[in-house]
PDB file of N, CA and C in Angstrom:
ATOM      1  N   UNK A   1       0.856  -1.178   0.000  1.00  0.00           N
ATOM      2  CA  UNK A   1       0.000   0.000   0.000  1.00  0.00           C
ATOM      3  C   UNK A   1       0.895   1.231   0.000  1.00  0.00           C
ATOM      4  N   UNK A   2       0.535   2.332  -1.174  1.00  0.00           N
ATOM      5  CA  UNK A   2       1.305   3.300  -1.247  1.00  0.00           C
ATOM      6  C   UNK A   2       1.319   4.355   0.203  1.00  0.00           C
ATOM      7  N   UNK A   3       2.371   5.270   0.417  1.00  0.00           N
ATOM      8  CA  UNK A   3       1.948   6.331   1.353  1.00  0.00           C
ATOM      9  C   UNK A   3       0.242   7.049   1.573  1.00  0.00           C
ATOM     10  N   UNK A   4       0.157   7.262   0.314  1.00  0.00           N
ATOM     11  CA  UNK A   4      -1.004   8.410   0.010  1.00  0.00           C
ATOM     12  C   UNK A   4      -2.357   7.298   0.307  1.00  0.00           C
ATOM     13  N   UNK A   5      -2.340   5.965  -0.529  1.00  0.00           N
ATOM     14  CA  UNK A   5      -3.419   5.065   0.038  1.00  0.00           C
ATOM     15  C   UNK A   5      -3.745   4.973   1.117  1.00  0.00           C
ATOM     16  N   UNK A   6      -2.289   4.867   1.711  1.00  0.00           N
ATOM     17  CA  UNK A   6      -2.080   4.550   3.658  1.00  0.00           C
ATOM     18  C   UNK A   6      -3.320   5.881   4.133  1.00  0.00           C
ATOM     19  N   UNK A   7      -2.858   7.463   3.781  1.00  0.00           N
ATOM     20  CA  UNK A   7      -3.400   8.619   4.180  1.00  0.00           C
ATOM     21  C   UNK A   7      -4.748   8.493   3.819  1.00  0.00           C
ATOM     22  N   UNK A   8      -5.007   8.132   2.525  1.00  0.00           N
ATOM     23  CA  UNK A   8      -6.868   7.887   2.347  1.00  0.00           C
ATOM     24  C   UNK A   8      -7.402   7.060   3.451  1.00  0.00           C
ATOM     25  N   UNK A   9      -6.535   5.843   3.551  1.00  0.00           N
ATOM     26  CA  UNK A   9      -7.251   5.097   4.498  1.00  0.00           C
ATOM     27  C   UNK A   9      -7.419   5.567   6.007  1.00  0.00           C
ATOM     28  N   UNK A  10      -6.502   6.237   6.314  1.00  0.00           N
ATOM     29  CA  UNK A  10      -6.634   7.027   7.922  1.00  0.00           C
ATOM     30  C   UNK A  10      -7.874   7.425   7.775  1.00  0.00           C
ATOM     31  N   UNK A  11      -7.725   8.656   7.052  1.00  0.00           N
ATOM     32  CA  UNK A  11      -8.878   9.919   6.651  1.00  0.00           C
ATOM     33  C   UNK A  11     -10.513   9.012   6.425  1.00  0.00           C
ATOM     34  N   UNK A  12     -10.617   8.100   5.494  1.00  0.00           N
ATOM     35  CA  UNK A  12     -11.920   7.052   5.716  1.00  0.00           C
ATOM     36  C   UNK A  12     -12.240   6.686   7.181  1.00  0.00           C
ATOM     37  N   UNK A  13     -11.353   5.743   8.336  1.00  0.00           N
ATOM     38  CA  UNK A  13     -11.088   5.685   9.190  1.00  0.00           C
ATOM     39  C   UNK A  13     -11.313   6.900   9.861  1.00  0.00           C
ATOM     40  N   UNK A  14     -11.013   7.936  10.278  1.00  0.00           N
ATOM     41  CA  UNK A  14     -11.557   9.196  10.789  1.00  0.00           C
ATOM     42  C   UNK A  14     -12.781   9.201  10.819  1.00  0.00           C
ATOM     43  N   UNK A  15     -12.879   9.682   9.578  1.00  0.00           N
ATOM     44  CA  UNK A  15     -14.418  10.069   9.504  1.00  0.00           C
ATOM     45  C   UNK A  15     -15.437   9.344   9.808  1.00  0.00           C
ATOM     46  N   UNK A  16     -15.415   7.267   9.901  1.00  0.00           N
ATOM     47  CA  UNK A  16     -15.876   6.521  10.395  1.00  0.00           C
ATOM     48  C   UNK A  16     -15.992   6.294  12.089  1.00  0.00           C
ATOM     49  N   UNK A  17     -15.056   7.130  12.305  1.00  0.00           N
ATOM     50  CA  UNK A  17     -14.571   7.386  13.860  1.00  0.00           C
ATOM     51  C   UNK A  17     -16.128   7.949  14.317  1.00  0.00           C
ATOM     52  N   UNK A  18     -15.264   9.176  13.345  1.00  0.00           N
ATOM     53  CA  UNK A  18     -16.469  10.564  14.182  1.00  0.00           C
ATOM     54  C   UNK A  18     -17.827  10.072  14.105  1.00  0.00           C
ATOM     55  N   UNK A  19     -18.462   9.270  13.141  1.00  0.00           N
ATOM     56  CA  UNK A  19     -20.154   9.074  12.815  1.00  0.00           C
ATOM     57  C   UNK A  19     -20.127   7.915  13.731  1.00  0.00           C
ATOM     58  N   UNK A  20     -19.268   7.187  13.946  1.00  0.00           N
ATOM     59  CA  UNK A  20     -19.530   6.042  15.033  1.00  0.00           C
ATOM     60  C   UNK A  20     -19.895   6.562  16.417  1.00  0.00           C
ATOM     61  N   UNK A  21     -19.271   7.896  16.893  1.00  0.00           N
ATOM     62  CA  UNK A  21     -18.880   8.530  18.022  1.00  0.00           C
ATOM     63  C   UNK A  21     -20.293   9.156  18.242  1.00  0.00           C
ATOM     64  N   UNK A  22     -20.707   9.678  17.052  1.00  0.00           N
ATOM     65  CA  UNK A  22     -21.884  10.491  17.096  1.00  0.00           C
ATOM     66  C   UNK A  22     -23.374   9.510  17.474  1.00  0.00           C
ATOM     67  N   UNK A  23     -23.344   8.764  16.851  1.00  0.00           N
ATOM     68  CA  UNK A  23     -23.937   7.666  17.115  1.00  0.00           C
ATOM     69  C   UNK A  23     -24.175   7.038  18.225  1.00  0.00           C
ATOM     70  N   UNK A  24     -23.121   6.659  18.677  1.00  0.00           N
ATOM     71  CA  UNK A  24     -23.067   6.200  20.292  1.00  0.00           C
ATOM     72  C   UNK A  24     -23.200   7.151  21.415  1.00  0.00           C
ATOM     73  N   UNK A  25     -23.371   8.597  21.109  1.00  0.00           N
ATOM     74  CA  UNK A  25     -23.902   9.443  21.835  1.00  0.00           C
ATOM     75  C   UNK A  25     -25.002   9.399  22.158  1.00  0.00           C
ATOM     76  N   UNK A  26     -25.571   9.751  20.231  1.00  0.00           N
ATOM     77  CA  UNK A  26     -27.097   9.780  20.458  1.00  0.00           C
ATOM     78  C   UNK A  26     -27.725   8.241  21.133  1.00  0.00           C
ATOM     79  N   UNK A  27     -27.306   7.018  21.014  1.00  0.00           N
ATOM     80  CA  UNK A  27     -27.991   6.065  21.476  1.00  0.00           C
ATOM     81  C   UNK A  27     -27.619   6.294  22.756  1.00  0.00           C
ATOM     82  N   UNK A  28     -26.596   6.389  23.327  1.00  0.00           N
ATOM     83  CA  UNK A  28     -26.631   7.043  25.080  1.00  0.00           C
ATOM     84  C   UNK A  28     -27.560   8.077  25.448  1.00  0.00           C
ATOM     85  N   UNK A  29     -27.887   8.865  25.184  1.00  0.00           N
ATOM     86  CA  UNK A  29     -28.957  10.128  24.943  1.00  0.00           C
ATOM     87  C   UNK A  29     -30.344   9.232  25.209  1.00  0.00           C
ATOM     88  N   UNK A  30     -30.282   8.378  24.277  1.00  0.00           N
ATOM     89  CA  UNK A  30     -32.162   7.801  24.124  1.00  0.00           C
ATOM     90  C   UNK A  30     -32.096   6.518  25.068  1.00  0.00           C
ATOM     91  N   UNK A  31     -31.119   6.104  25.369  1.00  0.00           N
ATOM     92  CA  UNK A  31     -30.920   4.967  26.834  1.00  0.00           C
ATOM     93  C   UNK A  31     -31.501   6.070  28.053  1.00  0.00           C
ATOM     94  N   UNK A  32     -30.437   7.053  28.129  1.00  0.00           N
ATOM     95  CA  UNK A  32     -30.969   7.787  29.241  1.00  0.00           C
ATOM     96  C   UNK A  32     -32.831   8.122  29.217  1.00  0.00           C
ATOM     97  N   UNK A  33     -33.104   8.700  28.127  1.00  0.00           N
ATOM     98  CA  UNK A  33     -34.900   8.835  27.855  1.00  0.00           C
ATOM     99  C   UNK A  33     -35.514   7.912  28.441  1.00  0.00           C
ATOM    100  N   UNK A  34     -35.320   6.696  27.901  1.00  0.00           N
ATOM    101  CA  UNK A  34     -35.839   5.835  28.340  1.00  0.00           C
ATOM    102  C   UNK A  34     -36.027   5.159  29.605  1.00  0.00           C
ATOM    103  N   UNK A  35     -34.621   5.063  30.464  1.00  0.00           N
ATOM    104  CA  UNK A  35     -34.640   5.294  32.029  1.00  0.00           C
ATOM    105  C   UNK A  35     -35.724   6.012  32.655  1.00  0.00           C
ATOM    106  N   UNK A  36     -35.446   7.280  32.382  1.00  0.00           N
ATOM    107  CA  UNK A  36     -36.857   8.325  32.557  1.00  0.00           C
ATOM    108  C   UNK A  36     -38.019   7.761  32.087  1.00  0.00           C
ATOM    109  N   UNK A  37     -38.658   7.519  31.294  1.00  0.00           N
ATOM    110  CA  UNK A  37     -39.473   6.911  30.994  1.00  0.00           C
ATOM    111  C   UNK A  37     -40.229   6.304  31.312  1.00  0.00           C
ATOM    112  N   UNK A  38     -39.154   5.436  32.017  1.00  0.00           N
ATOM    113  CA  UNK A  38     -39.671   3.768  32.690  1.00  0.00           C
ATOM    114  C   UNK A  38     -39.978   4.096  34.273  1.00  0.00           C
ATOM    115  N   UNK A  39     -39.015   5.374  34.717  1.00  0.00           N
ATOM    116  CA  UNK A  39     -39.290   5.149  36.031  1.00  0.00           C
ATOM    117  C   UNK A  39     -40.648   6.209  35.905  1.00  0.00           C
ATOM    118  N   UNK A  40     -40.911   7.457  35.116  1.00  0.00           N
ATOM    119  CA  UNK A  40     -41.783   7.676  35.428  1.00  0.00           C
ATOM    120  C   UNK A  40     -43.424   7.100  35.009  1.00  0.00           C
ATOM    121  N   UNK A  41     -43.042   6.229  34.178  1.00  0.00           N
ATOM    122  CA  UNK A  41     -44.396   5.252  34.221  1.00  0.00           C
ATOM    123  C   UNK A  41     -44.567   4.227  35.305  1.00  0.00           C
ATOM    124  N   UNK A  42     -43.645   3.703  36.138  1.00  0.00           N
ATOM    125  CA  UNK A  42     -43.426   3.318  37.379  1.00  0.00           C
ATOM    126  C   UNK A  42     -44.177   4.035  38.482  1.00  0.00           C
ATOM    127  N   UNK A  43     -43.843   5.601  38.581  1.00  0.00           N
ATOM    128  CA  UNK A  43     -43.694   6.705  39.578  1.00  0.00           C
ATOM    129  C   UNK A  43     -45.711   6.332  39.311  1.00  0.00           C
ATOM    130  N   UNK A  44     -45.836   6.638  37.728  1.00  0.00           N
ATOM    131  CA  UNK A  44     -47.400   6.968  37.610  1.00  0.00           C
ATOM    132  C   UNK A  44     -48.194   6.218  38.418  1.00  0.00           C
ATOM    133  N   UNK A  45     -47.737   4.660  38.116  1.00  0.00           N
ATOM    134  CA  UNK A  45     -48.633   3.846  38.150  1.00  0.00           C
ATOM    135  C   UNK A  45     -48.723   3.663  39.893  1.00  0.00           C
ATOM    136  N   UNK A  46     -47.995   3.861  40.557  1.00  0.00           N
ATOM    137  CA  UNK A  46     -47.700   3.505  41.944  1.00  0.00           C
ATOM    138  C   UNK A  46     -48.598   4.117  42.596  1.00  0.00           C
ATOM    139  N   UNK A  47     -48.270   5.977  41.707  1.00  0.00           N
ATOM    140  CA  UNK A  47     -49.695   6.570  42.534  1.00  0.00           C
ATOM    141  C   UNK A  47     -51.033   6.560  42.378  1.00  0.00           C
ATOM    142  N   UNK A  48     -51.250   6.019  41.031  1.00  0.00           N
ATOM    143  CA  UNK A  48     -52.501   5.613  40.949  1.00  0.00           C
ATOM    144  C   UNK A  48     -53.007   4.219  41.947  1.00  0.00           C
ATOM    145  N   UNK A  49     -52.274   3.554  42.094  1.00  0.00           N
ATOM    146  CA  UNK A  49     -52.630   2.142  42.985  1.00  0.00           C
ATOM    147  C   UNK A  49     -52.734   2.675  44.148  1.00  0.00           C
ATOM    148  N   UNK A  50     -51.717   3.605  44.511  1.00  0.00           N
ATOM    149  CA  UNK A  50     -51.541   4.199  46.634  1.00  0.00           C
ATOM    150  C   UNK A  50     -52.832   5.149  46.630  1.00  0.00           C
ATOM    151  N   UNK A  51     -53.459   5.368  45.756  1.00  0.00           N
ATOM    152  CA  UNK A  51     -54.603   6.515  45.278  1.00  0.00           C
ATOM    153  C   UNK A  51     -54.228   8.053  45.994  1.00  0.00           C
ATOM    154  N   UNK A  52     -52.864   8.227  45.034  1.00  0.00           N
ATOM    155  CA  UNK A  52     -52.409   9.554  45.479  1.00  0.00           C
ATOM    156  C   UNK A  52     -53.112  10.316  44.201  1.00  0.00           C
ATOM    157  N   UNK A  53     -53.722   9.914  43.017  1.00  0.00           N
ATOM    158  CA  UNK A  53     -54.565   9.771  42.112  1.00  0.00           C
ATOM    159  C   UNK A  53     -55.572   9.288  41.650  1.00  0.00           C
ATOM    160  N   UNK A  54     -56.520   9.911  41.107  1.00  0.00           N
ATOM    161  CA  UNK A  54     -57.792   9.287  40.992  1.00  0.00           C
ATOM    162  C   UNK A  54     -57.754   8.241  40.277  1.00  0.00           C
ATOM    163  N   UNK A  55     -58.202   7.029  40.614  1.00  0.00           N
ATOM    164  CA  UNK A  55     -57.909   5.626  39.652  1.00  0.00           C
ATOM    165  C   UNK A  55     -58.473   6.082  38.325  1.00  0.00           C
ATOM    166  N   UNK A  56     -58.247   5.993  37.455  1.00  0.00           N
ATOM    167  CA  UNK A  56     -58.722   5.407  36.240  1.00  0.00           C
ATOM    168  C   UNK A  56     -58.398   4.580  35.386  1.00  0.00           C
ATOM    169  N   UNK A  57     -58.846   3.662  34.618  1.00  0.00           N
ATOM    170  CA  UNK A  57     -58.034   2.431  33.573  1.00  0.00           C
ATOM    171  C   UNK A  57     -57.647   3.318  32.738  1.00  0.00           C
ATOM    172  N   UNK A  58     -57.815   3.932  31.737  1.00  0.00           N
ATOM    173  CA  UNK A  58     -57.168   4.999  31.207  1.00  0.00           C
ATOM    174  C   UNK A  58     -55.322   5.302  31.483  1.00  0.00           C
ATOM    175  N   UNK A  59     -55.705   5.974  32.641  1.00  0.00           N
ATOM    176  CA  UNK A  59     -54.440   6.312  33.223  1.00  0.00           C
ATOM    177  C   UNK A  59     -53.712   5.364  33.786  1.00  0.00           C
ATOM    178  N   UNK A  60     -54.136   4.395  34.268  1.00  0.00           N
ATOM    179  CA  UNK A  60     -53.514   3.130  34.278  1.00  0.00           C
ATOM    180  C   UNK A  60     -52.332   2.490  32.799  1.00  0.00           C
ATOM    181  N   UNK A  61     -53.344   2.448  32.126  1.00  0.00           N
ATOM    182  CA  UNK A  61     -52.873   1.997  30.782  1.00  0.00           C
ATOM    183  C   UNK A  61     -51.943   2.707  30.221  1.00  0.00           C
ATOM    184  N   UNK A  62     -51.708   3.845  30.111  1.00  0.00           N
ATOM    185  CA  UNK A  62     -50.974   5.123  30.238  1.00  0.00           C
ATOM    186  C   UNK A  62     -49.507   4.728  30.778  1.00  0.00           C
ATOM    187  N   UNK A  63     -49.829   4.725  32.048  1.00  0.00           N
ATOM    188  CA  UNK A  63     -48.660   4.225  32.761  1.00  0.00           C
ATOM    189  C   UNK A  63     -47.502   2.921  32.498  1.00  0.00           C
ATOM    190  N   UNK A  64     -48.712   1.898  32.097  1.00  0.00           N
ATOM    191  CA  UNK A  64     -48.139   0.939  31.930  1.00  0.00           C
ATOM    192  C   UNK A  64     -47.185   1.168  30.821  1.00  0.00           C
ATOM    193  N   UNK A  65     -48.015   1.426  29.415  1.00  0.00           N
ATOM    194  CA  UNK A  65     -47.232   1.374  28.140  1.00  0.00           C
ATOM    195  C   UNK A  65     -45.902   2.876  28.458  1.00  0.00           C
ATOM    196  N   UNK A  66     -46.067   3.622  29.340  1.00  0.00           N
ATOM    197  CA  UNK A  66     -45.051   4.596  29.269  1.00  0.00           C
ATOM    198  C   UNK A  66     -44.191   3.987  30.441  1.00  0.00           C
ATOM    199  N   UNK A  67     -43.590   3.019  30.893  1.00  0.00           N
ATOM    200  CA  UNK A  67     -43.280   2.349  31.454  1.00  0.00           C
ATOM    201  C   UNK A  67     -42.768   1.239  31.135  1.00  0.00           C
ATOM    202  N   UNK A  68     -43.229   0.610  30.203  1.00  0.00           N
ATOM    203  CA  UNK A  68     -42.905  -0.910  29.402  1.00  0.00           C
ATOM    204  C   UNK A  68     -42.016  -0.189  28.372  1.00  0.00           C
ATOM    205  N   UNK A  69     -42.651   0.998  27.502  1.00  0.00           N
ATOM    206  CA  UNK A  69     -41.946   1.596  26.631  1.00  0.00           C
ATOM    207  C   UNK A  69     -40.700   2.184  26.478  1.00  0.00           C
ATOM    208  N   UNK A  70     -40.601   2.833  27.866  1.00  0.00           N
ATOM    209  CA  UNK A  70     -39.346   2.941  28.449  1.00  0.00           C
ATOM    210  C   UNK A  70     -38.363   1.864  28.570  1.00  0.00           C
ATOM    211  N   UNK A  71     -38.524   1.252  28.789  1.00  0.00           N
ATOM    212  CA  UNK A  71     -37.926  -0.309  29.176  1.00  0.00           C
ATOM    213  C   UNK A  71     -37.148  -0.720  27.997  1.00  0.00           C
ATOM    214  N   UNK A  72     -38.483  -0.389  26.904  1.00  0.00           N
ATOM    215  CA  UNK A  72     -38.074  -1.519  25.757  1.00  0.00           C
ATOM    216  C   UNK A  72     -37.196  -0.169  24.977  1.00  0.00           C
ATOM    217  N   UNK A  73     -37.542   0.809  25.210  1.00  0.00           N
ATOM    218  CA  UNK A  73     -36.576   2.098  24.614  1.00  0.00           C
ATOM    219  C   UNK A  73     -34.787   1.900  24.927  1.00  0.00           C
ATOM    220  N   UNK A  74     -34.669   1.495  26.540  1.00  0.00           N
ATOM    221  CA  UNK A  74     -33.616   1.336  27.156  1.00  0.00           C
ATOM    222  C   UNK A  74     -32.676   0.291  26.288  1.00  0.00           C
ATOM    223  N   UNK A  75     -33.687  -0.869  26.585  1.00  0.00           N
ATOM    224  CA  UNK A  75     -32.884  -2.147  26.687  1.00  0.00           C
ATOM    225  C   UNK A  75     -32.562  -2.219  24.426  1.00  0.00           C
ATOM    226  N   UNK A  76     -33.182  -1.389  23.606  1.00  0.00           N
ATOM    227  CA  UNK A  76     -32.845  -1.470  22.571  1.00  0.00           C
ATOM    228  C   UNK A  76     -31.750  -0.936  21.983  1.00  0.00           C
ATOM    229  N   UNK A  77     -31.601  -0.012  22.131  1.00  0.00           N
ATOM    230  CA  UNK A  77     -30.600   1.551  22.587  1.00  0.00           C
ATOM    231  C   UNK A  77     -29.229   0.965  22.898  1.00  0.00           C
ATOM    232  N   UNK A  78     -29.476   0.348  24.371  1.00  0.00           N
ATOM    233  CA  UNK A  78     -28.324   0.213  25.001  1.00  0.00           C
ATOM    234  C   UNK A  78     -27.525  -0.913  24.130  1.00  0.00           C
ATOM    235  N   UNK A  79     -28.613  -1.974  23.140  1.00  0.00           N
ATOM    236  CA  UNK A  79     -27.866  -3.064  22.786  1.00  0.00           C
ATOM    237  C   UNK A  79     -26.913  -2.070  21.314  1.00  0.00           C
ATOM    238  N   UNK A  80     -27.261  -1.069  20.864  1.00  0.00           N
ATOM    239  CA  UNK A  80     -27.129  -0.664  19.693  1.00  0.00           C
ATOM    240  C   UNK A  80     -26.114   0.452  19.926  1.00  0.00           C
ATOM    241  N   UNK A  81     -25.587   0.905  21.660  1.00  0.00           N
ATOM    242  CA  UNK A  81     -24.949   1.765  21.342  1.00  0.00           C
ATOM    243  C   UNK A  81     -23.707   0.424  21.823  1.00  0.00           C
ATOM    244  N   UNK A  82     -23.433  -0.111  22.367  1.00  0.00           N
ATOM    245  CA  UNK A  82     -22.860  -1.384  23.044  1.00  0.00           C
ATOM    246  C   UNK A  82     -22.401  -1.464  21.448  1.00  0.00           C
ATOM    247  N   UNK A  83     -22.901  -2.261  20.421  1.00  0.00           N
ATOM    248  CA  UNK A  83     -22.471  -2.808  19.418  1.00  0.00           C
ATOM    249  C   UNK A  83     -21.534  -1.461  18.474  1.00  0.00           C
ATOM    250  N   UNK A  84     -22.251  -0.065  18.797  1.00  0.00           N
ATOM    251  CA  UNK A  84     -21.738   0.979  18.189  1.00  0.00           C
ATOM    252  C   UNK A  84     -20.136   1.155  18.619  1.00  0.00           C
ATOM    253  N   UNK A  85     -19.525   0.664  19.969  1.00  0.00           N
ATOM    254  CA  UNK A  85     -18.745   1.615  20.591  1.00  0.00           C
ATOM    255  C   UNK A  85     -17.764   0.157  20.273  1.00  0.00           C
ATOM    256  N   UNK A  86     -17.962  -1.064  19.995  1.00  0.00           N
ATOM    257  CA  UNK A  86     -17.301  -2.313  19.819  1.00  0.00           C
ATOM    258  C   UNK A  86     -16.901  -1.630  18.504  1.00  0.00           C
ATOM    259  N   UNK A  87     -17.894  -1.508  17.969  1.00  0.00           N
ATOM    260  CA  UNK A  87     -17.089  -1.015  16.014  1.00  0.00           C
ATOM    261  C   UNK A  87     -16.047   0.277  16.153  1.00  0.00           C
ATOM    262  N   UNK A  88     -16.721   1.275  16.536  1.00  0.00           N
ATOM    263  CA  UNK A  88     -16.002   1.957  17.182  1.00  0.00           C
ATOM    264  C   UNK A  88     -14.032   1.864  17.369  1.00  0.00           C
ATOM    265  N   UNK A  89     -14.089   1.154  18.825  1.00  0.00           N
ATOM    266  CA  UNK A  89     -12.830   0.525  19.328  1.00  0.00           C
ATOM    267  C   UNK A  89     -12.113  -0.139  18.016  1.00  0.00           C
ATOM    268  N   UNK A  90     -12.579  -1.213  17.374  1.00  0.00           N
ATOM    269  CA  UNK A  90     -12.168  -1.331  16.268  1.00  0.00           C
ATOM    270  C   UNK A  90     -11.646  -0.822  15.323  1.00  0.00           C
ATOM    271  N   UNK A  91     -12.212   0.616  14.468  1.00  0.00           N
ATOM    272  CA  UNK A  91     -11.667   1.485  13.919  1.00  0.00           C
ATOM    273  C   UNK A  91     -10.471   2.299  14.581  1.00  0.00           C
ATOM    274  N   UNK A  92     -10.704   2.715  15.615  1.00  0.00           N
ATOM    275  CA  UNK A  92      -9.710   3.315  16.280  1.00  0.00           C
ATOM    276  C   UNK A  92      -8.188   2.472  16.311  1.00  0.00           C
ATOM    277  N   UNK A  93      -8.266   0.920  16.275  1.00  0.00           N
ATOM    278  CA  UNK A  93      -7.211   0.545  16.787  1.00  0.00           C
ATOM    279  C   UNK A  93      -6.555   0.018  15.000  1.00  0.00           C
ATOM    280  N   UNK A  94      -7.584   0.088  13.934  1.00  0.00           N
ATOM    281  CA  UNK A  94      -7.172   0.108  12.978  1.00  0.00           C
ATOM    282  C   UNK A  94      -6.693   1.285  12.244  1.00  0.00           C
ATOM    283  N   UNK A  95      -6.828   2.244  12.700  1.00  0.00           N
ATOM    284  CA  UNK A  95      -6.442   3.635  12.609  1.00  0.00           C
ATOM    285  C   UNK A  95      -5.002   3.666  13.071  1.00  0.00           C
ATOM    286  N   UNK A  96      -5.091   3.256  13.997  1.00  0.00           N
ATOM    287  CA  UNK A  96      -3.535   3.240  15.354  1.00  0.00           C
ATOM    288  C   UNK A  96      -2.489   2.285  14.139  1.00  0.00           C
ATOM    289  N   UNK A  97      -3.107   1.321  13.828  1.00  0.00           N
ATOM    290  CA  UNK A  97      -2.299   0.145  12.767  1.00  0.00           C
ATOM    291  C   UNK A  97      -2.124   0.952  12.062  1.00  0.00           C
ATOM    292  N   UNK A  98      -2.891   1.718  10.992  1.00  0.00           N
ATOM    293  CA  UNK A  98      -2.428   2.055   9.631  1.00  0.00           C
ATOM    294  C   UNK A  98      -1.247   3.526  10.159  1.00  0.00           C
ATOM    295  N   UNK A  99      -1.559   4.382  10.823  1.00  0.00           N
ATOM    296  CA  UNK A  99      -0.352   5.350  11.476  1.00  0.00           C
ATOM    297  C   UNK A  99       0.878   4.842  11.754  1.00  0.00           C
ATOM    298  N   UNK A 100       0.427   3.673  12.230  1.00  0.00           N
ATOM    299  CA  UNK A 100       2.102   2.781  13.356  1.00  0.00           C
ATOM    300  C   UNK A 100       2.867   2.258  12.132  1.00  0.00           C
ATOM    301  N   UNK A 101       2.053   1.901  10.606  1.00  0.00           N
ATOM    302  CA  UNK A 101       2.491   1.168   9.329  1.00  0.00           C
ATOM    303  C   UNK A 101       3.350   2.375   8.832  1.00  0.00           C
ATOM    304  N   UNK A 102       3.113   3.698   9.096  1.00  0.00           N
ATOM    305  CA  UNK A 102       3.577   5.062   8.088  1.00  0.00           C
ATOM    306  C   UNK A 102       4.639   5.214   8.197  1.00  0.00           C
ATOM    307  N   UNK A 103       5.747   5.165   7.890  1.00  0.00           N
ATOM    308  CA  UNK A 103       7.538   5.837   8.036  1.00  0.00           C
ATOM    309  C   UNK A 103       7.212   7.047   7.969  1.00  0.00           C
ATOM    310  N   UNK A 104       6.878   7.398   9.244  1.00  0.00           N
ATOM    311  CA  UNK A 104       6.979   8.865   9.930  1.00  0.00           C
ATOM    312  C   UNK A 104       7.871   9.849  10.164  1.00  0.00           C
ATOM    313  N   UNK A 105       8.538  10.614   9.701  1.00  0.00           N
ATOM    314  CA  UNK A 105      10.128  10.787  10.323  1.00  0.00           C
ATOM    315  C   UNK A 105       9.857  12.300  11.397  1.00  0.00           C
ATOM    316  N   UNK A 106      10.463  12.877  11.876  1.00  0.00           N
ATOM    317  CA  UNK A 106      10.004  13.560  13.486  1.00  0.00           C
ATOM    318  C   UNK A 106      10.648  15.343  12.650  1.00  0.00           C
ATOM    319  N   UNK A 107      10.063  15.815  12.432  1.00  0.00           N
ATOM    320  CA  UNK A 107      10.525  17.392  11.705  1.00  0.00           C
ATOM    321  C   UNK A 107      11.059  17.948  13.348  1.00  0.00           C
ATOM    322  N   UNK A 108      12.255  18.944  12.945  1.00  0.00           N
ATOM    323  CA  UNK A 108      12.538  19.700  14.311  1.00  0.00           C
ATOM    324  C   UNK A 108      12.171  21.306  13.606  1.00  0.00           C
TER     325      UNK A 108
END
């Protein structure tokens, strides 16, 4: 592989960096939502049962699905930023390879 190939390939690598990075933010971002979510369809439903709220099935139902939804928001998220930050690590350390491959020489 020529020098300049070597440099395309960093620069691909980069930029695969950064959208991986971005990515695994935003799915950290919507893990956190979903936490929230879950506990406050939790929070809902508790007070509707302790009748710190007026019962209704309605609001019941409410609770539940903003609660389950949360859950299933979390636990999807988390598998997708998990798999994001594995690819991730990957690029990075193939990045590290193709730099460590370059006859670098040190300018003073």
């Amino acid at each position: 592989m020529s020098e300049r190939d070597a440099r395309d390939e960093i620069e691909r690598l980069e930029a695969r960096i950064e959208s991986l990075a971005e990515k695994a933010a935003a799915c950290a971002k919507l893990v956190a939502l979903g936490r929230v979510a879950s506990l406050l369809g939790a929070g809902w439903t508790i007070a509707l049962f302790a009748g710190l709220l007026r019962f209704d099935p309605v609001q019941m139902i409410a609770a539940f699905a903003l609660a389950i939804g949360g859950l299933v928001a979390m636990g999807s998220n988390a598998s997708t930023r998990d798999e994001t930050r594995r690819a991730l690590a990957e690029a990075e350390a193939q990045r590290a390879e193709r730099i460590g491959a370059l006859d670098l020489h040190l300018v003073d």
